[in-house]
C-alpha atoms as a PDB file:
ATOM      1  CA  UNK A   1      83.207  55.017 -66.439  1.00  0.00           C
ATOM      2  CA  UNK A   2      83.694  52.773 -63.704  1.00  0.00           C
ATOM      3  CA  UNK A   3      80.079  53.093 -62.663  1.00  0.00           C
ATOM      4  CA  UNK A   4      78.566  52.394 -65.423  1.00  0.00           C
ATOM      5  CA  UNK A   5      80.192  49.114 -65.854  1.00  0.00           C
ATOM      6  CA  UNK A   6      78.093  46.747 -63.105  1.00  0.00           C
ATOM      7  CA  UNK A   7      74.992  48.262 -65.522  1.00  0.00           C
ATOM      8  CA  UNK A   8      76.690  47.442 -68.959  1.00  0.00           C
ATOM      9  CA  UNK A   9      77.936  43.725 -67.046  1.00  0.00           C
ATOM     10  CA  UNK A  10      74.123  43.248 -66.485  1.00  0.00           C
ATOM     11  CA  UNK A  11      72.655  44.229 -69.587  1.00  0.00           C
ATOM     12  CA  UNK A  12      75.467  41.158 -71.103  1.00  0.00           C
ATOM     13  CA  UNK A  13      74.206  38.713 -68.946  1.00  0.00           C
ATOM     14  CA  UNK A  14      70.789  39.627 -69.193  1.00  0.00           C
ATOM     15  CA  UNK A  15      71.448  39.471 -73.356  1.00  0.00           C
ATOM     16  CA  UNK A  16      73.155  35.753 -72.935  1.00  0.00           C
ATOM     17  CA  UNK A  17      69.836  34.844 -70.405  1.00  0.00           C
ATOM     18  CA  UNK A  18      67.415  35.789 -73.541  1.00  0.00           C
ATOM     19  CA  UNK A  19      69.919  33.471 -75.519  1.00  0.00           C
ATOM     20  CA  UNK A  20      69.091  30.864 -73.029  1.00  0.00           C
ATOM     21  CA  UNK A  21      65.731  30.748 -72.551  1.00  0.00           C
ATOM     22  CA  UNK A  22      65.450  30.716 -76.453  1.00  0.00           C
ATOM     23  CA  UNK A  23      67.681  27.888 -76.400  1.00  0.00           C
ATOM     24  CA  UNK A  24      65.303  26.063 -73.963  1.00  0.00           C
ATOM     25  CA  UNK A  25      62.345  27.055 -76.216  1.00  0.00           C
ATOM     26  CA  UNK A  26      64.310  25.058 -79.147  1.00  0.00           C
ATOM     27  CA  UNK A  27      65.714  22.137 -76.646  1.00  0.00           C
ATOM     28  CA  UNK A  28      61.973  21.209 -76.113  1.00  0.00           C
ATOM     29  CA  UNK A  29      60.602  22.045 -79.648  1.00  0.00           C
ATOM     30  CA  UNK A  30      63.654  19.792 -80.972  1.00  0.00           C
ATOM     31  CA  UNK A  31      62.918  16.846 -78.110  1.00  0.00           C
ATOM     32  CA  UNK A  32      59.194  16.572 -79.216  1.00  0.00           C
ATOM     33  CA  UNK A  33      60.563  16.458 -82.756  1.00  0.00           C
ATOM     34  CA  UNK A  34      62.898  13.514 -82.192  1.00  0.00           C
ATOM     35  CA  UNK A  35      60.542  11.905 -79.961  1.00  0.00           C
ATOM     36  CA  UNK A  36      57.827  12.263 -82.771  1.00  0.00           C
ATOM     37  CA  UNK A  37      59.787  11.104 -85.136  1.00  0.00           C
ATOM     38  CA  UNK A  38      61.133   8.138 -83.494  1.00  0.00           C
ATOM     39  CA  UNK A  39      57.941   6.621 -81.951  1.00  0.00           C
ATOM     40  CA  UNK A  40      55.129   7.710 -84.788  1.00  0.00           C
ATOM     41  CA  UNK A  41      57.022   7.351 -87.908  1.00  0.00           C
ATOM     42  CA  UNK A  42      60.006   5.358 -86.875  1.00  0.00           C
ATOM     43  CA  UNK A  43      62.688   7.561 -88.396  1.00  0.00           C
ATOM     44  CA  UNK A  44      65.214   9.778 -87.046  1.00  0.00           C
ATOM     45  CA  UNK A  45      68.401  11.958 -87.521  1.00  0.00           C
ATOM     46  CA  UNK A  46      71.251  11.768 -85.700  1.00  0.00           C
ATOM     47  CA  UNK A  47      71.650  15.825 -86.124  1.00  0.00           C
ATOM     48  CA  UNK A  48      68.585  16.414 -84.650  1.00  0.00           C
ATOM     49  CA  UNK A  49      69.275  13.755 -82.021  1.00  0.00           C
ATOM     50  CA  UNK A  50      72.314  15.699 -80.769  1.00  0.00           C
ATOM     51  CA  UNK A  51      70.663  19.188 -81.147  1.00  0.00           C
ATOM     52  CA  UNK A  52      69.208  19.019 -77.845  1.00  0.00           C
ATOM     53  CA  UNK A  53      72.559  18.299 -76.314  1.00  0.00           C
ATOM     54  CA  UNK A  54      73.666  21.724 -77.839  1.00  0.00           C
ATOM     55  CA  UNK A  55      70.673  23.816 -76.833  1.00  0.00           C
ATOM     56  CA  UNK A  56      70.734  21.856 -72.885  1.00  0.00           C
ATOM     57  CA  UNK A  57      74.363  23.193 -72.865  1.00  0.00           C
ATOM     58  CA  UNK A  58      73.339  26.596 -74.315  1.00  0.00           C
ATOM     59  CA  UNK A  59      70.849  27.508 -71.675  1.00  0.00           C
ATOM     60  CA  UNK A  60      72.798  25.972 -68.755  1.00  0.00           C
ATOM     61  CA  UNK A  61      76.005  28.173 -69.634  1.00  0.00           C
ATOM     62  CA  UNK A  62      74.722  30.809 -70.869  1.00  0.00           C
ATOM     63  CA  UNK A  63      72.221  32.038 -67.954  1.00  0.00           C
ATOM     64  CA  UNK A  64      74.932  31.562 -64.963  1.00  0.00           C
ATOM     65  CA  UNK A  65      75.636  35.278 -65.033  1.00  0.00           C
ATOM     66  CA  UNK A  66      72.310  36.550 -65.190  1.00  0.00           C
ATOM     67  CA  UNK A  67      71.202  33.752 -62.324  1.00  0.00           C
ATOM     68  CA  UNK A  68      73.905  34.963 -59.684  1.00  0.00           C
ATOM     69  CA  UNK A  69      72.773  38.793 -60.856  1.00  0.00           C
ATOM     70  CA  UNK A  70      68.734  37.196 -59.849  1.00  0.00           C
ATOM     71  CA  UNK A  71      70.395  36.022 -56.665  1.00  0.00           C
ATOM     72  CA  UNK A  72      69.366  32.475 -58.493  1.00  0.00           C
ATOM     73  CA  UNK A  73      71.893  30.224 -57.249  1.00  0.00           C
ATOM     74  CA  UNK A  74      71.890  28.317 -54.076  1.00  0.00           C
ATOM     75  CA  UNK A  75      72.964  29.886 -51.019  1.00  0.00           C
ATOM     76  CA  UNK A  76      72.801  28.889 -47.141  1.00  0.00           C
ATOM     77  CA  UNK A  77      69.859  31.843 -46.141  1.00  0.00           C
ATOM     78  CA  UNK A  78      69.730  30.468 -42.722  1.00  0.00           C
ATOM     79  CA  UNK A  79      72.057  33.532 -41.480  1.00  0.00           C
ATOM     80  CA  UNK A  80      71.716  35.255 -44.612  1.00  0.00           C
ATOM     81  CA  UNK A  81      67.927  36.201 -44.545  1.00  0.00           C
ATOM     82  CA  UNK A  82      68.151  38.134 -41.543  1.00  0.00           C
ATOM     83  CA  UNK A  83      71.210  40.131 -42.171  1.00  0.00           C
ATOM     84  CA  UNK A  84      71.647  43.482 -42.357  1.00  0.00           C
ATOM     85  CA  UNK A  85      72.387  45.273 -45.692  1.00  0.00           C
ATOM     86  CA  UNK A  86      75.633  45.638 -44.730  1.00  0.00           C
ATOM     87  CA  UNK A  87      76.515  42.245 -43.320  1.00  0.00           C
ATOM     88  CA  UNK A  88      74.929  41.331 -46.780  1.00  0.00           C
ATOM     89  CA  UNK A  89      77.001  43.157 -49.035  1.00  0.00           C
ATOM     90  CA  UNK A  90      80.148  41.623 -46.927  1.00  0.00           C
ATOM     91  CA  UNK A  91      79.128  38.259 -47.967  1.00  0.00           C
ATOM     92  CA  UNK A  92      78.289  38.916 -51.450  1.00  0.00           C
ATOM     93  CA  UNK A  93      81.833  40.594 -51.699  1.00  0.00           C
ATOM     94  CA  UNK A  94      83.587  38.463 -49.960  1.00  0.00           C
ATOM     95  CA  UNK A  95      81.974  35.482 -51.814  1.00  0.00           C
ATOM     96  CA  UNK A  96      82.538  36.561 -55.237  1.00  0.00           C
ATOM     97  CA  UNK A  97      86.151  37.792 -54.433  1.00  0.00           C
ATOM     98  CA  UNK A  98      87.503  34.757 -52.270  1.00  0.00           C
ATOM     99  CA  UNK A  99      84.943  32.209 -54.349  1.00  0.00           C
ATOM    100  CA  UNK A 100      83.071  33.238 -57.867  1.00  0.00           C
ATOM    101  CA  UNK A 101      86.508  34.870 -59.218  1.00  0.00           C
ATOM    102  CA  UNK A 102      89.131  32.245 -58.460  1.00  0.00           C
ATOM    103  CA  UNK A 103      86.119  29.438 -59.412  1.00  0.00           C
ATOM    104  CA  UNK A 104      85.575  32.066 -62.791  1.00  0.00           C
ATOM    105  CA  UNK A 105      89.421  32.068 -63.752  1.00  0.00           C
ATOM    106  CA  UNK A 106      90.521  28.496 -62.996  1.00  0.00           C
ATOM    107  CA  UNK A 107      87.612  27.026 -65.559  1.00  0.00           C
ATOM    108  CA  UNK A 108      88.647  29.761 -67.986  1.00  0.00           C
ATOM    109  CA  UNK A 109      92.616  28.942 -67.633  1.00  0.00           C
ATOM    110  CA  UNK A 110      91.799  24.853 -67.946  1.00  0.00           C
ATOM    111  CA  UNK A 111      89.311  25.199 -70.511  1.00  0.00           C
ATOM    112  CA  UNK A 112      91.266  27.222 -72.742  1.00  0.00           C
ATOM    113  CA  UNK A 113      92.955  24.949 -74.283  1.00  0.00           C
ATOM    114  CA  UNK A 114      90.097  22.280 -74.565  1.00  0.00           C
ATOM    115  CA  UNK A 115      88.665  24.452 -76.698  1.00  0.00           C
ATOM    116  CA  UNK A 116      91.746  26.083 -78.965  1.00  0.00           C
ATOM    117  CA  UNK A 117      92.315  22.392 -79.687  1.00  0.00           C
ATOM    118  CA  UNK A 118      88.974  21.841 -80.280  1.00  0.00           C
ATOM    119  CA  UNK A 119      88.775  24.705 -83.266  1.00  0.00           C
ATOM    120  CA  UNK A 120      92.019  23.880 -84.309  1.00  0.00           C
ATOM    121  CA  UNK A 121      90.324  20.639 -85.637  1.00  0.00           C
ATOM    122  CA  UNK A 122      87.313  21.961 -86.557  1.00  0.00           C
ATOM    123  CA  UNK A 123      86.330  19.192 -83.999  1.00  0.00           C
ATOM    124  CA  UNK A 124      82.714  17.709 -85.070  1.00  0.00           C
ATOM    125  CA  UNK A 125      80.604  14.929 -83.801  1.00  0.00           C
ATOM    126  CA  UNK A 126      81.618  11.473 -83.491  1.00  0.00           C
ATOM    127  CA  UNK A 127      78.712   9.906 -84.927  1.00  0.00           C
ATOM    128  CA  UNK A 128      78.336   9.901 -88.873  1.00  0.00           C
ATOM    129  CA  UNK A 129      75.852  12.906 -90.085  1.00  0.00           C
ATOM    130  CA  UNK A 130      75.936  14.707 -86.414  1.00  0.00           C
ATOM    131  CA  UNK A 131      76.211  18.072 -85.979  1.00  0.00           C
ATOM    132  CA  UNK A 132      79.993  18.720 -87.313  1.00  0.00           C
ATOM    133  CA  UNK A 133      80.267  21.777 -84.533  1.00  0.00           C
ATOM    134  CA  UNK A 134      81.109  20.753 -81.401  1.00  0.00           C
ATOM    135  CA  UNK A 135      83.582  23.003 -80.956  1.00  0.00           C
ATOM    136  CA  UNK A 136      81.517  25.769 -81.000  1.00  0.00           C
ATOM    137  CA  UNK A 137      79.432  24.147 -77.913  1.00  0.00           C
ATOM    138  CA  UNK A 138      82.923  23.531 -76.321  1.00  0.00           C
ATOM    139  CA  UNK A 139      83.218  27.059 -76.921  1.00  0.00           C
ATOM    140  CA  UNK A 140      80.788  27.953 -74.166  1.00  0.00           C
ATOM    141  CA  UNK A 141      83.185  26.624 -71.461  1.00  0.00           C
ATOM    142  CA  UNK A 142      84.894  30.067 -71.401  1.00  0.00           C
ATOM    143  CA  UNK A 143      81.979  31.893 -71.970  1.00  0.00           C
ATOM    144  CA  UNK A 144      80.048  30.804 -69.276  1.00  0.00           C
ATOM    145  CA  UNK A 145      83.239  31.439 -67.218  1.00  0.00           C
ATOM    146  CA  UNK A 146      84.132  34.707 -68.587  1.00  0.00           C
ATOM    147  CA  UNK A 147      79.994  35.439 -67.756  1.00  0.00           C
ATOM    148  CA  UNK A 148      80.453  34.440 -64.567  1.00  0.00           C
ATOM    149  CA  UNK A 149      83.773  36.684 -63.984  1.00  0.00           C
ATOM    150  CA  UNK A 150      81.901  39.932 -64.877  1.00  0.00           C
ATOM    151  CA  UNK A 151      78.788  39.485 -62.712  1.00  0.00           C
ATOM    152  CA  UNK A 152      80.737  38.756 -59.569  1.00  0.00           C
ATOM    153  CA  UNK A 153      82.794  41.660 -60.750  1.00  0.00           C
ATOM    154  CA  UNK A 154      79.529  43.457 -60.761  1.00  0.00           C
ATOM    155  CA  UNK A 155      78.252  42.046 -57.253  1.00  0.00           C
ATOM    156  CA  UNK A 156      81.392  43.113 -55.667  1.00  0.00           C
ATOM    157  CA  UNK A 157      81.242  46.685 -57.084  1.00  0.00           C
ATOM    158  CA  UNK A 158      77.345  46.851 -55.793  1.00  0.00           C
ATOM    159  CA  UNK A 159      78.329  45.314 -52.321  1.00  0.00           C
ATOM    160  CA  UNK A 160      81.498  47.987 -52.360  1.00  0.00           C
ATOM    161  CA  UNK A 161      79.105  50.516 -52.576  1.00  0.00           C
ATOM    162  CA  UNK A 162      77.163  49.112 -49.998  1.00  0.00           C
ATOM    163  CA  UNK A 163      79.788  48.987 -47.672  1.00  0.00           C
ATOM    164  CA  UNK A 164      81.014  52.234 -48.788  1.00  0.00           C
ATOM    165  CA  UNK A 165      77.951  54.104 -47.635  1.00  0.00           C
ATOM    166  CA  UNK A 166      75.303  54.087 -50.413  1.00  0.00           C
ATOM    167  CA  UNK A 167      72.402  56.450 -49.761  1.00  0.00           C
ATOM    168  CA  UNK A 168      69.401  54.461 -48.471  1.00  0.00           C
ATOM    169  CA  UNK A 169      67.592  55.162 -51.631  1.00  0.00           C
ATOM    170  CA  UNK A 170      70.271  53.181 -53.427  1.00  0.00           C
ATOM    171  CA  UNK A 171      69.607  49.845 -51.088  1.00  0.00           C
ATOM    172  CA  UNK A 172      66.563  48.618 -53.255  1.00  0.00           C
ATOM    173  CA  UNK A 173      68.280  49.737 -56.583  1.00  0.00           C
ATOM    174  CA  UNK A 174      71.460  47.701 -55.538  1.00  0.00           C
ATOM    175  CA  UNK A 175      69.251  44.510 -54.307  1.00  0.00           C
ATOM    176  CA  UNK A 176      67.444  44.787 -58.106  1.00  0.00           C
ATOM    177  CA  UNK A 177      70.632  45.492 -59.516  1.00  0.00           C
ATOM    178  CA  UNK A 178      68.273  47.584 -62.341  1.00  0.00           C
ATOM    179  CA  UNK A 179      70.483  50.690 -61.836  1.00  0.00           C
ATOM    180  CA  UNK A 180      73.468  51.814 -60.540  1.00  0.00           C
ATOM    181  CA  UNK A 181      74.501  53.772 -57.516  1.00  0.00           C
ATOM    182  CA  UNK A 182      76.749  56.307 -58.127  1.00  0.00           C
ATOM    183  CA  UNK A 183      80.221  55.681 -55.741  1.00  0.00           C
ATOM    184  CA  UNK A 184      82.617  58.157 -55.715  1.00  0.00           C
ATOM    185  CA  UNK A 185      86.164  56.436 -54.324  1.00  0.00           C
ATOM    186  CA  UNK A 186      87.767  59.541 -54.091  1.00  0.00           C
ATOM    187  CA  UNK A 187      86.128  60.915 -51.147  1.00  0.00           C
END
């Protein structure tokens, strides 16, 4: 069971990255709309003016899992790069243990209750006929940290096997992070 769950951790965050790049799709779609709108016929709706808000926020939080799984985010590669596998997988576990985990839980634990308060009012936008449901994008705030949680959870398990003594074979597989190399603790 355990090794299966880096795959099924992936397969999540890849999911919420599809969400995100749709979002983008309808943050630009809904842009040219307003922009359209505002400029060639001189109209506009304030719903539509705050969708792209919603959609920006969508694709930002949404894809943070399945960017640290690409190796997407920023990292020093100066010493990086030229590491060994091994020294590789002791950064990437040590970073999401000592870093991406603590980071993961402290936004979850302080943006809890942003957000319970924020459905407990039904909370809705400020401006008269906006989108009446910003609670659900406040809702993303522990998403995107819960997302976050599971793929360093995932990294570590992958750089545990690393360390562990992973079959060469299972090097490239780990780097993709397409499969999962099977890591028997017991020996």
């Amino acid at each position: 069971m355990m090794k299966q769950i880096p795959r099924v951790v992936t397969q999540v965050n890849r999911f919420a990255a599809s969400i995100a790049a749709a979002s983008l799709l309808l943050l630009f779609a809904t842009q040219f709309c307003v922009v359209l709108l505002r400029y060639v016929f001189d109209t506009g709706f304030v719903w539509m003016q705050e969708l792209p808000l919603y959609f920006h926020g969508a694709a930002a939080l949404l894809a943070i899992g399945y960017t640290l799984h690409t190796g997407g985010h920023i990292r020093v590669d100066i010493f990086y790069r030229s590491a060994s596998q091994k020294r590789k997988a002791l950064v990437n576990a040590a970073g999401s243990l000592l870093f991406l985990l603590p980071v993961s839980v402290a936004i979850l634990w302080y943006s809890l209750p942003y957000v319970i308060a924020s459905w407990a009012v039904m909370e809705g936008s400020a401006q008269p006929s906006g989108i009446p449901a910003v609670f659900v994008l406040k809702t993303l705030l522990p998403v995107f940290s819960l997302l976050l949680a599971l793929q360093a959870f995932a990294q570590f398990w992958r750089a545990c096997g690393v360390l562990l003594g992973a079959q060469e074979a299972d090097l490239a597989v780990l780097e993709s992070g397409e499969d999962e190399v099977s890591i028997d603790l017991a020996s």
